[in-house]
N, C-alpha and C. Protein backbone atom coordinates (compact mmCIF):
# COMPACT_ATOMS: atom_id res chain seq x y z
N UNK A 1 63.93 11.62 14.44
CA UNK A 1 64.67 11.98 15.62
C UNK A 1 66.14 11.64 15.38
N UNK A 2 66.87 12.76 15.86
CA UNK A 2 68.13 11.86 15.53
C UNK A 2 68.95 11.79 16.57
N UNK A 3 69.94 11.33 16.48
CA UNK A 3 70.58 10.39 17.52
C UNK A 3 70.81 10.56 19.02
N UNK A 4 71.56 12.15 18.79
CA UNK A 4 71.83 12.34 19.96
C UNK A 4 70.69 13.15 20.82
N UNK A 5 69.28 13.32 19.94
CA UNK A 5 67.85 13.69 20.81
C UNK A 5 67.38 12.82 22.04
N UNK A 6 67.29 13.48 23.24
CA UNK A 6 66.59 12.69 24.40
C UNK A 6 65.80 13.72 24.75
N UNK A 7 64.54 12.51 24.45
CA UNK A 7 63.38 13.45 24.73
C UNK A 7 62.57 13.86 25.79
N UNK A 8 63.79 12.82 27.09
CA UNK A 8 63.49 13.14 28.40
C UNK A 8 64.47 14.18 29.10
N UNK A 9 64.87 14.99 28.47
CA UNK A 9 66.26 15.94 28.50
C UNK A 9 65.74 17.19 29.45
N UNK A 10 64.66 17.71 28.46
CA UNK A 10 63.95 18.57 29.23
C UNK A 10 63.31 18.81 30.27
N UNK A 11 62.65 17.36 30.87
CA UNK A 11 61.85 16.99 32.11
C UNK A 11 62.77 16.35 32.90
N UNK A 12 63.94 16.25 32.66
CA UNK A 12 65.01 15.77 33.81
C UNK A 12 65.64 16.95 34.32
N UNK A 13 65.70 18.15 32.94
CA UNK A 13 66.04 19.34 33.94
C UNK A 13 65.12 20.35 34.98
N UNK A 14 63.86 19.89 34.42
CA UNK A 14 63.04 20.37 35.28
C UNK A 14 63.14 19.76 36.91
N UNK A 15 62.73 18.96 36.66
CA UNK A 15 63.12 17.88 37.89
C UNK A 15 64.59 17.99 38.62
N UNK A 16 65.42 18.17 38.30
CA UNK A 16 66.41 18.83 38.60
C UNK A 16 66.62 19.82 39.49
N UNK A 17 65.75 21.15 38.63
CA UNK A 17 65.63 22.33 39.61
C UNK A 17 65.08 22.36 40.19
N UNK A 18 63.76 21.71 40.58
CA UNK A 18 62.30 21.89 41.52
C UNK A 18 63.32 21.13 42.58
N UNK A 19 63.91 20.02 42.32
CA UNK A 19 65.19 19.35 43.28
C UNK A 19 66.03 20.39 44.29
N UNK A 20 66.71 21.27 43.44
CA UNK A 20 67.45 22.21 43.80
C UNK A 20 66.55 22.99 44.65
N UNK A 21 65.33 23.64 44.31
CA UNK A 21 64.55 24.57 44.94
C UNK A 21 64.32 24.12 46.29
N UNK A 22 63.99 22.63 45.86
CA UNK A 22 63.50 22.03 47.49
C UNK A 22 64.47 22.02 48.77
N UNK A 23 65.83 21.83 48.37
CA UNK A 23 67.02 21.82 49.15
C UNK A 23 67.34 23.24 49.62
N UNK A 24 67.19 23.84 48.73
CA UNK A 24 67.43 25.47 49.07
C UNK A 24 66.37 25.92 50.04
N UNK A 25 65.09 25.26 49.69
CA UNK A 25 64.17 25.98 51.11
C UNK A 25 64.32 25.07 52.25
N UNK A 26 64.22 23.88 52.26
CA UNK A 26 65.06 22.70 53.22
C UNK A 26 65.79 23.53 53.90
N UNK A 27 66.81 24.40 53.49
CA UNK A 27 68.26 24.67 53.89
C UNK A 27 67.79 25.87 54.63
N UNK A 28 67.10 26.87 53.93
CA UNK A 28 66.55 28.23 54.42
C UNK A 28 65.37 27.97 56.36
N UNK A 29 64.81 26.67 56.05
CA UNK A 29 64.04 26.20 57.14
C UNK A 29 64.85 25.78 57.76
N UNK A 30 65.94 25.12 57.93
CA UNK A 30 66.72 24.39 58.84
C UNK A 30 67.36 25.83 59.84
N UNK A 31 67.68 26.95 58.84
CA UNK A 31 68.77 27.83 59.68
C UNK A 31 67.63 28.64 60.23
N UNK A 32 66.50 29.01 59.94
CA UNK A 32 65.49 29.53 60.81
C UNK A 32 65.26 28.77 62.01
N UNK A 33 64.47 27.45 61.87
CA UNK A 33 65.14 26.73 63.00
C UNK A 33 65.95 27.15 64.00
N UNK A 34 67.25 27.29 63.70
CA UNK A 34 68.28 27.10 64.50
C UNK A 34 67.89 28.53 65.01
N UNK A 35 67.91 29.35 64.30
CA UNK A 35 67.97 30.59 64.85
C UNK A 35 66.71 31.03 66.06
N UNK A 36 65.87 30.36 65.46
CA UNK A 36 64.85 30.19 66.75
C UNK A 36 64.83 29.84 67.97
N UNK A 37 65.61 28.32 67.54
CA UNK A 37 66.00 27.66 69.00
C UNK A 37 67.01 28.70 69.71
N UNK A 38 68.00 29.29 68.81
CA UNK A 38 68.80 29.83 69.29
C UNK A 38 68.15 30.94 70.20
N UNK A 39 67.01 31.88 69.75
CA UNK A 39 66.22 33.13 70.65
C UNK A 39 65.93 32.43 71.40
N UNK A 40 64.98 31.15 71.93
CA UNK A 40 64.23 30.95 72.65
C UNK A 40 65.49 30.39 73.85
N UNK A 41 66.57 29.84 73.38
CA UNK A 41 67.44 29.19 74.14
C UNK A 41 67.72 30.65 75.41
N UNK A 42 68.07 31.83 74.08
CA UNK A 42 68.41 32.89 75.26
C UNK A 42 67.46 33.47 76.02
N UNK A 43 66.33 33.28 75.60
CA UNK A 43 64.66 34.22 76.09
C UNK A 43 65.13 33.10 77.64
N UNK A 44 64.96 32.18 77.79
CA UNK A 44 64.24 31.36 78.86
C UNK A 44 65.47 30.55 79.40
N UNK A 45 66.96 30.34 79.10
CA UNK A 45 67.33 29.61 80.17
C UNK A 45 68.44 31.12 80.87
N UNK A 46 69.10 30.78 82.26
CA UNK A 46 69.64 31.87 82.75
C UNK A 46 71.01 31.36 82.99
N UNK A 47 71.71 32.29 83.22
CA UNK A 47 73.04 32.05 83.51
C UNK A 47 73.81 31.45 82.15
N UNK A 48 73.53 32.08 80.89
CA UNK A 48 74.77 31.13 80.00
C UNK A 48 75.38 32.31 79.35
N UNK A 49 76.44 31.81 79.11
CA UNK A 49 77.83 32.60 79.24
C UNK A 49 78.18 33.17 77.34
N UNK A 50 78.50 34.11 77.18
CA UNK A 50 78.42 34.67 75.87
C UNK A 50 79.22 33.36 74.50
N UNK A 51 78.00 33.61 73.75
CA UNK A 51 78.68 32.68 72.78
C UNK A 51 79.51 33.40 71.75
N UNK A 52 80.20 32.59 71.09
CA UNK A 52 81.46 33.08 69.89
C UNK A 52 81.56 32.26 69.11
N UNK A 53 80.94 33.12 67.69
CA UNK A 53 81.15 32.33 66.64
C UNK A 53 82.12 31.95 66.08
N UNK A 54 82.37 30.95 65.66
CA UNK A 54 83.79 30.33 65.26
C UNK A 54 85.08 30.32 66.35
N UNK A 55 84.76 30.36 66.99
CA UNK A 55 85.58 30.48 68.40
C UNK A 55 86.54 32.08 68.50
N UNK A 56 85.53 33.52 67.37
CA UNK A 56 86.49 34.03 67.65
C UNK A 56 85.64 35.33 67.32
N UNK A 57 84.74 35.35 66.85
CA UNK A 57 83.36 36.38 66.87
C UNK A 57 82.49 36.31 68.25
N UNK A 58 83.00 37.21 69.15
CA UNK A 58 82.28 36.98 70.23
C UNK A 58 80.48 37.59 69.91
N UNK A 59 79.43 37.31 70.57
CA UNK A 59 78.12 37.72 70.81
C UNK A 59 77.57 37.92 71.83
N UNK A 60 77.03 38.92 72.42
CA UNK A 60 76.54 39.05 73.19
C UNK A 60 75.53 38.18 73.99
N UNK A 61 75.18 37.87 75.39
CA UNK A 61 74.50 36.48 75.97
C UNK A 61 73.09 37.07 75.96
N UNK A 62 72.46 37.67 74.91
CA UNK A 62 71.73 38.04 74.91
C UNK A 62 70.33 37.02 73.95
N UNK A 63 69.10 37.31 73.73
CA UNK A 63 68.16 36.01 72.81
C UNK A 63 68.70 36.39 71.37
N UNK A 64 69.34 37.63 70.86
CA UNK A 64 69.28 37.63 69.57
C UNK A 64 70.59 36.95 69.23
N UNK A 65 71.80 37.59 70.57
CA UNK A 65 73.42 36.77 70.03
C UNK A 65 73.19 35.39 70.23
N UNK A 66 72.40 34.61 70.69
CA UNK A 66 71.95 33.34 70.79
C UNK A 66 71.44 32.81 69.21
N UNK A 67 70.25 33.79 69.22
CA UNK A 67 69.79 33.81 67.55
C UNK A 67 70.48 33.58 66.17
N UNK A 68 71.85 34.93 66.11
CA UNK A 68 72.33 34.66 65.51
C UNK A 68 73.34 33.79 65.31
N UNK A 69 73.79 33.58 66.61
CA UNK A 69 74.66 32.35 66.49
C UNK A 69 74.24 31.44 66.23
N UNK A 70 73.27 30.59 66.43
CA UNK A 70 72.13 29.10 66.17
C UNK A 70 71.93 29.67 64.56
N UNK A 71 71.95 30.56 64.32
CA UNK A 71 71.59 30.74 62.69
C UNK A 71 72.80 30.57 62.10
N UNK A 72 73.21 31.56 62.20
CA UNK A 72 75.44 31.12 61.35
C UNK A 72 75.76 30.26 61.31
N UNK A 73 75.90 29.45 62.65
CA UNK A 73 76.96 28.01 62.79
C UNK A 73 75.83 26.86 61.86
N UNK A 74 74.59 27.23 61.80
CA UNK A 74 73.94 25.78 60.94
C UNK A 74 73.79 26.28 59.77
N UNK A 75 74.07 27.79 59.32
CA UNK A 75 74.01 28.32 57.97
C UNK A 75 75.48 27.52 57.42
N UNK A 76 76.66 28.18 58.35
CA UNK A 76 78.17 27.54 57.81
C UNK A 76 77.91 25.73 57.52
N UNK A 77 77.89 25.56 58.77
CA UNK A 77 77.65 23.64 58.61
C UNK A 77 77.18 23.12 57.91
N UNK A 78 76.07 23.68 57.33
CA UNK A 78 75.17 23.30 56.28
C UNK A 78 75.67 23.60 55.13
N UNK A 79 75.92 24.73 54.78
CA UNK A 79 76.07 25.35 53.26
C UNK A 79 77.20 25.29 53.05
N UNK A 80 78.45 24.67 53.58
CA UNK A 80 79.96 24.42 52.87
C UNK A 80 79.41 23.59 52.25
N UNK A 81 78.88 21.95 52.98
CA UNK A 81 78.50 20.87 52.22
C UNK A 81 77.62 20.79 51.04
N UNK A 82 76.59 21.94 50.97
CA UNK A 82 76.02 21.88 49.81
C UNK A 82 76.20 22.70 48.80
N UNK A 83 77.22 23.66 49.06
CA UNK A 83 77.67 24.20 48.02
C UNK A 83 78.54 23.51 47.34
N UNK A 84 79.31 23.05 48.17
CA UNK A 84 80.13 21.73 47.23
C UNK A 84 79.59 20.87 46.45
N UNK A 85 78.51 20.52 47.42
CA UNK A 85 78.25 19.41 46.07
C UNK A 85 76.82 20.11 45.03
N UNK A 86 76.77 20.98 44.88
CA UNK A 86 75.92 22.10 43.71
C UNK A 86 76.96 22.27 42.87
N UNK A 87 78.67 22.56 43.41
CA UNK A 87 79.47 22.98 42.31
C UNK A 87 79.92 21.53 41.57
N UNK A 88 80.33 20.32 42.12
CA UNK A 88 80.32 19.56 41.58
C UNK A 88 79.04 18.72 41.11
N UNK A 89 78.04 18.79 41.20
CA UNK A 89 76.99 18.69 40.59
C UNK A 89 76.97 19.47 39.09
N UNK A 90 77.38 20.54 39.03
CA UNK A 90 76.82 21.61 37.82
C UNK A 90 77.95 20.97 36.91
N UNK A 91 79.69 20.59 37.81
CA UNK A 91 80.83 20.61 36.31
C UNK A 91 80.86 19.28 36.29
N UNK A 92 80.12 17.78 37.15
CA UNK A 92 80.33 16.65 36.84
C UNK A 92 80.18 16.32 35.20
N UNK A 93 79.00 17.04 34.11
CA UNK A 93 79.35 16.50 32.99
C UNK A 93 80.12 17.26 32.36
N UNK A 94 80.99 18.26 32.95
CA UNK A 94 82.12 18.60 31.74
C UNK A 94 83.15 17.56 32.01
N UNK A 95 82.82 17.10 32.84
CA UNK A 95 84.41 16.04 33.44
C UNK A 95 84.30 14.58 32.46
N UNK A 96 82.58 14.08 32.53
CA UNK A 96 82.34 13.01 31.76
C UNK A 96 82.47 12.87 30.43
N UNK A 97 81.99 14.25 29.85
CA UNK A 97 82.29 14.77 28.46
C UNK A 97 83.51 14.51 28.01
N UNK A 98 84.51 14.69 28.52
CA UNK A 98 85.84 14.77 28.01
C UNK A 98 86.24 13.34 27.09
């Protein structure tokens, strides 16, 4: 074997991605979620007033503009933060490398 062989190299990247996979469906369940709560929020309470995404995409006060709004705003909230840290995750060892 020589030096720079680690023979746990391969099963750390596995582990790695099944990692990644899990967060990605984590992430995919969380915004369904939301988007659910979001229909059911509009199916059953009355009187609420049209929502707007990002304070500037208006939606209709309807169960689906409810829907999609509860889906977007926890898709955005969610996925800035983990795309960030996926991109610094992937270039942290070119940085260590150096």
């Amino acid at each position: 074997m020589r030096v720079g062989d680690d023979p746990t190299a391969g099963a750390a990247r596995t582990d790695a991605r099944e990692g990644s996979r899990f967060v990605i469906q984590l992430y995919v369940a969380l915004v369904a979620v939301a988007a659910t709560a979001g229909l059911l929020t509009g199916a059953f309470v009355d009187g609420l007033s049209a929502p707007r995404f990002l304070f500037l995409v208006p939606l209709p006060p309807t169960p689906l503009g409810f829907a999609v709004y509860g889906g977007l705003t926890v898709a955005l909230v969610l996925g800035i933060p983990l795309a960030l840290v996926r991109y610094v995750s992937q270039n942290i060892d070119d940085v260590e490398g150096q």
